[in-house]
Protein backbone atom coordinates (compact mmCIF):
# COMPACT_ATOMS: atom_id res chain seq x y z
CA UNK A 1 83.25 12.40 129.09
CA UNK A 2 82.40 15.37 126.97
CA UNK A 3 81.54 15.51 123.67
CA UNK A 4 83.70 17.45 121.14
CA UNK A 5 82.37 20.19 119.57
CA UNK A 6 81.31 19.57 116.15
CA UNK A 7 82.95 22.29 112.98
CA UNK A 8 79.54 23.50 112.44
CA UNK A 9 77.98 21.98 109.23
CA UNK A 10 80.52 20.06 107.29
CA UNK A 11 79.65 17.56 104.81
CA UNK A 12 81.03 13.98 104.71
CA UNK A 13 81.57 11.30 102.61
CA UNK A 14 78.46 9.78 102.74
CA UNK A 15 76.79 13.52 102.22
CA UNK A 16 78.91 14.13 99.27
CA UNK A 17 77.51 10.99 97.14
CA UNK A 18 73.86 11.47 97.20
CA UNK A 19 74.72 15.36 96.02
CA UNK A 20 77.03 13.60 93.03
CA UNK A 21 74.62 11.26 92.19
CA UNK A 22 71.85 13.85 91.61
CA UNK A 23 73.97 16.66 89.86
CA UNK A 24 74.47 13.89 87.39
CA UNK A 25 70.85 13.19 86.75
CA UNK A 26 70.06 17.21 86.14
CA UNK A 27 70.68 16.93 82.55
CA UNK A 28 68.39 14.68 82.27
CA UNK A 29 65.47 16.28 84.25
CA UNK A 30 65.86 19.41 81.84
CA UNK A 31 63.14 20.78 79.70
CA UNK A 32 62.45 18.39 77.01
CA UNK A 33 60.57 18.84 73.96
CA UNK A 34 59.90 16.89 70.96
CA UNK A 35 60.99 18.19 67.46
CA UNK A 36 58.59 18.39 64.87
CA UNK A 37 59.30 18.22 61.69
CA UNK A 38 58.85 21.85 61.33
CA UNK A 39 61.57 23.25 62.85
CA UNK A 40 64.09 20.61 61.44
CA UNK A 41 65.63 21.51 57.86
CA UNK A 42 63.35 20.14 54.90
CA UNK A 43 64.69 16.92 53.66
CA UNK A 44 64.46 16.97 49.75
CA UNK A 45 63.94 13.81 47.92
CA UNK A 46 66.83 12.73 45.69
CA UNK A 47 67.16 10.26 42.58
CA UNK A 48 70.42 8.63 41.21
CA UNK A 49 70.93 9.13 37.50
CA UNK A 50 74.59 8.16 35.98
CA UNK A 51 76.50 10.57 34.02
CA UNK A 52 77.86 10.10 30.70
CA UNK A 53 81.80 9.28 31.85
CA UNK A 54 80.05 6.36 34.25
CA UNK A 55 79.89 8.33 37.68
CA UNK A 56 76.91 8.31 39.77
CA UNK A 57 75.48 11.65 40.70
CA UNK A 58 72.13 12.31 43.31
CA UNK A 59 69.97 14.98 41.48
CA UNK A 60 67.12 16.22 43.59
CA UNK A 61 63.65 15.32 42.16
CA UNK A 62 62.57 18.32 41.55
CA UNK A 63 65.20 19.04 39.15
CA UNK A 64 64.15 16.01 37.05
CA UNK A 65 60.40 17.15 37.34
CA UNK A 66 61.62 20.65 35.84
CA UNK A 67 63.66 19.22 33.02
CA UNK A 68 63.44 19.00 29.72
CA UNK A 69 63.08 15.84 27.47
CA UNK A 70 65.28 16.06 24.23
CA UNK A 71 64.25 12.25 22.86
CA UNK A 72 62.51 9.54 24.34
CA UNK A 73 62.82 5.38 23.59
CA UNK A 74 66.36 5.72 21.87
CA UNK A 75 67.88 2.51 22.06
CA UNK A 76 71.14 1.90 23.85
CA UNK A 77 73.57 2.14 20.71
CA UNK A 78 71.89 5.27 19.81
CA UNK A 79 72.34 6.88 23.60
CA UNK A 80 76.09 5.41 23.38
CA UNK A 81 76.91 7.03 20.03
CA UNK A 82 75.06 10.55 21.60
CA UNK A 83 77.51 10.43 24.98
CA UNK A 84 80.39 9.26 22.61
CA UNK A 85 81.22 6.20 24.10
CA UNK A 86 82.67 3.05 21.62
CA UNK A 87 80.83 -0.44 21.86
């Protein structure tokens, strides 16, 4: 009996899968590097105040550290009759 002649170098199934399985594990051999905190955007620090109509608003701190103070130690009725507000 002689043996057939083979098509040269075809793949088969049981080629193919090991070639899947490792193109899907490239992405994860790729060049990692860790981030520093450098090259990621500058994270501000932020403070909740409320405004006079009730709403909460975040004001970055270093707004607040630039402000001015008008009064200080006024008493709630006071700060109520200021924002116009009826108790």
């Amino acid at each position: 009996m002689a043996d057939k002649p083979k098509k040269g170098n075809a793949i088969s199934r049981r080629g193919l899968f090991p070639l899947l399985g490792s193109s899907l594990l490239l992405p994860f051999i790729g060049n990692t590097r860790e981030i520093t905190p450098d090259e990621t955007t500058q994270e501000e620090e932020y403070k909740t105040l409320l405004k006079p109509d009730g709403t909460i608003v975040k004001v970055k701190a270093s707004a607040l550290k630039n402000s001015k103070v008008i009064k200080k130690n006024i008493p709630n009725s006071t700060f109520l009759q200021w924002l116009g507000k009826k108790f």
